[in-house]
Protein backbone atom coordinates (compact mmCIF):
# COMPACT_ATOMS: atom_id res chain seq x y z
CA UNK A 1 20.93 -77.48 -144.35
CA UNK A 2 23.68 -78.11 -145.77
CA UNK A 3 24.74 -80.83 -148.49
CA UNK A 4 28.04 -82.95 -148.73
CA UNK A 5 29.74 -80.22 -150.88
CA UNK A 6 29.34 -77.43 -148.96
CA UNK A 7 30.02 -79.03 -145.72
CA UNK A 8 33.44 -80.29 -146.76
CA UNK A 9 34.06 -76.63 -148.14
CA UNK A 10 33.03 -75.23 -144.62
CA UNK A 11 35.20 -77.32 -142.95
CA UNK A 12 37.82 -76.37 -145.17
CA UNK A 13 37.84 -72.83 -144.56
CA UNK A 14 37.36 -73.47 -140.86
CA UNK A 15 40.59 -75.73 -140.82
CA UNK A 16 42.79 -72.97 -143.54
CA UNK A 17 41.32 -70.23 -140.58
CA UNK A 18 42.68 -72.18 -137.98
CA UNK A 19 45.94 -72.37 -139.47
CA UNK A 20 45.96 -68.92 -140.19
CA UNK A 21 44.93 -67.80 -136.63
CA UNK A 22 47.78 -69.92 -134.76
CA UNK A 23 50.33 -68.50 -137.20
CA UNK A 24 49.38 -65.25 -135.98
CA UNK A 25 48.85 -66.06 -132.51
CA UNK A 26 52.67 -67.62 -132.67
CA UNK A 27 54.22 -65.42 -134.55
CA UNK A 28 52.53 -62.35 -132.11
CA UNK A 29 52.99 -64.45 -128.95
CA UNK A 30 50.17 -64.03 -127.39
CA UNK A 31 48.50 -67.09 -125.79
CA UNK A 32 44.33 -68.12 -126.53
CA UNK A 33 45.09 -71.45 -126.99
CA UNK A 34 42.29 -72.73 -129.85
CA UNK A 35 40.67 -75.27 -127.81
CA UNK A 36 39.72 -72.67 -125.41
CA UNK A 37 38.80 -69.91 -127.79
CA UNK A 38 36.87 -70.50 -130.57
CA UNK A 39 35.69 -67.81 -133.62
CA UNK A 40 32.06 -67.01 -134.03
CA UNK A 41 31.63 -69.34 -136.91
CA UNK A 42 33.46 -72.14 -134.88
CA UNK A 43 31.13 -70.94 -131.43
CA UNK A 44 28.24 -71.41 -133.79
CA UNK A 45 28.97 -74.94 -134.67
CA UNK A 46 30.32 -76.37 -131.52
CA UNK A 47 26.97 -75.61 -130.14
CA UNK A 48 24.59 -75.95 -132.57
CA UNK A 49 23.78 -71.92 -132.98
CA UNK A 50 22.13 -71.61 -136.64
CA UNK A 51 23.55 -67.82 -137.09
CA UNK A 52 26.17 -66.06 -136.36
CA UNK A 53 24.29 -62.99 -136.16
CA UNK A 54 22.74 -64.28 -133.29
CA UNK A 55 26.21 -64.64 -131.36
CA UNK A 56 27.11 -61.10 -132.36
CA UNK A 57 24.02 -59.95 -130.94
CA UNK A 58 24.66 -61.73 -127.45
CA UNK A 59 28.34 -60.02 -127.62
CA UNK A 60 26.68 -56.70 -128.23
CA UNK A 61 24.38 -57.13 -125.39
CA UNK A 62 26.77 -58.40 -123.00
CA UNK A 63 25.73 -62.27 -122.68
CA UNK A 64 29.23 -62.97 -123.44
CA UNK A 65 30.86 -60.95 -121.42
CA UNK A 66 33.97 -58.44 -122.95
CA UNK A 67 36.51 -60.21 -120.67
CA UNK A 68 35.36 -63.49 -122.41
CA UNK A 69 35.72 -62.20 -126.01
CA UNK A 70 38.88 -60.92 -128.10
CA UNK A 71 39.26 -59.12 -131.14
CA UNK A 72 42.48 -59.00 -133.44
CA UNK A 73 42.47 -55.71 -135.31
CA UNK A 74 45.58 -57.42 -137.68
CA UNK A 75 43.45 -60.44 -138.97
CA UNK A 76 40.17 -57.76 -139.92
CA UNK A 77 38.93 -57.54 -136.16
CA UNK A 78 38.59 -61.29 -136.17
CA UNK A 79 36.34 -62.04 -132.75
CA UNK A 80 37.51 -65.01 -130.82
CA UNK A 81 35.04 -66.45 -127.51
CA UNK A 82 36.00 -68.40 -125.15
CA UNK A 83 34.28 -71.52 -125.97
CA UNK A 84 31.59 -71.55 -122.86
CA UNK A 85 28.04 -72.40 -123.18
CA UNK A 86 26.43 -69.15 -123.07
CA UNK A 87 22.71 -69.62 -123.41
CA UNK A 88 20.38 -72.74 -123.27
């Protein structure tokens, strides 16, 4: 769990990647708007996943599927998802 600190240093980083991501996405043109497309850490929140190794695991195995999954080689292969439930 995490206490008051860390949590308002996660969300943070979550909000400076954000910015950092549309920057890119505007300045490339390309269109995954973020509402619909979410990074791992993000996927992991929005649905209450406790790891992120565990959604790198489904992409490797093909529970997300490829077309459902993005990865920018200029931002450090940054994944994005497109923000679907993928397992209950």
């Amino acid at each position: 769990m995490m206490n008051q600190e860390e949590k308002a240093r996660f969300d943070k980083l979550i909000t400076e990647t954000d910015k950092v991501i549309k920057q890119y996405i505007d300045e490339k043109g390309i269109a995954y708007p973020l509402d619909e497309w979410l990074t791992v850490s993000e996927y992991c929140k929005k649905f209450d996943i406790p790891r992120t190794q565990v959604v790198t695991t489904w992409i490797n195995r093909g529970v997300i599927p490829k077309k459902n999954v993005v990865t920018i080689p200029e931002l450090n292969n940054l994944r994005l998802i497109k923000a679907i439930k993928y397992q209950e």
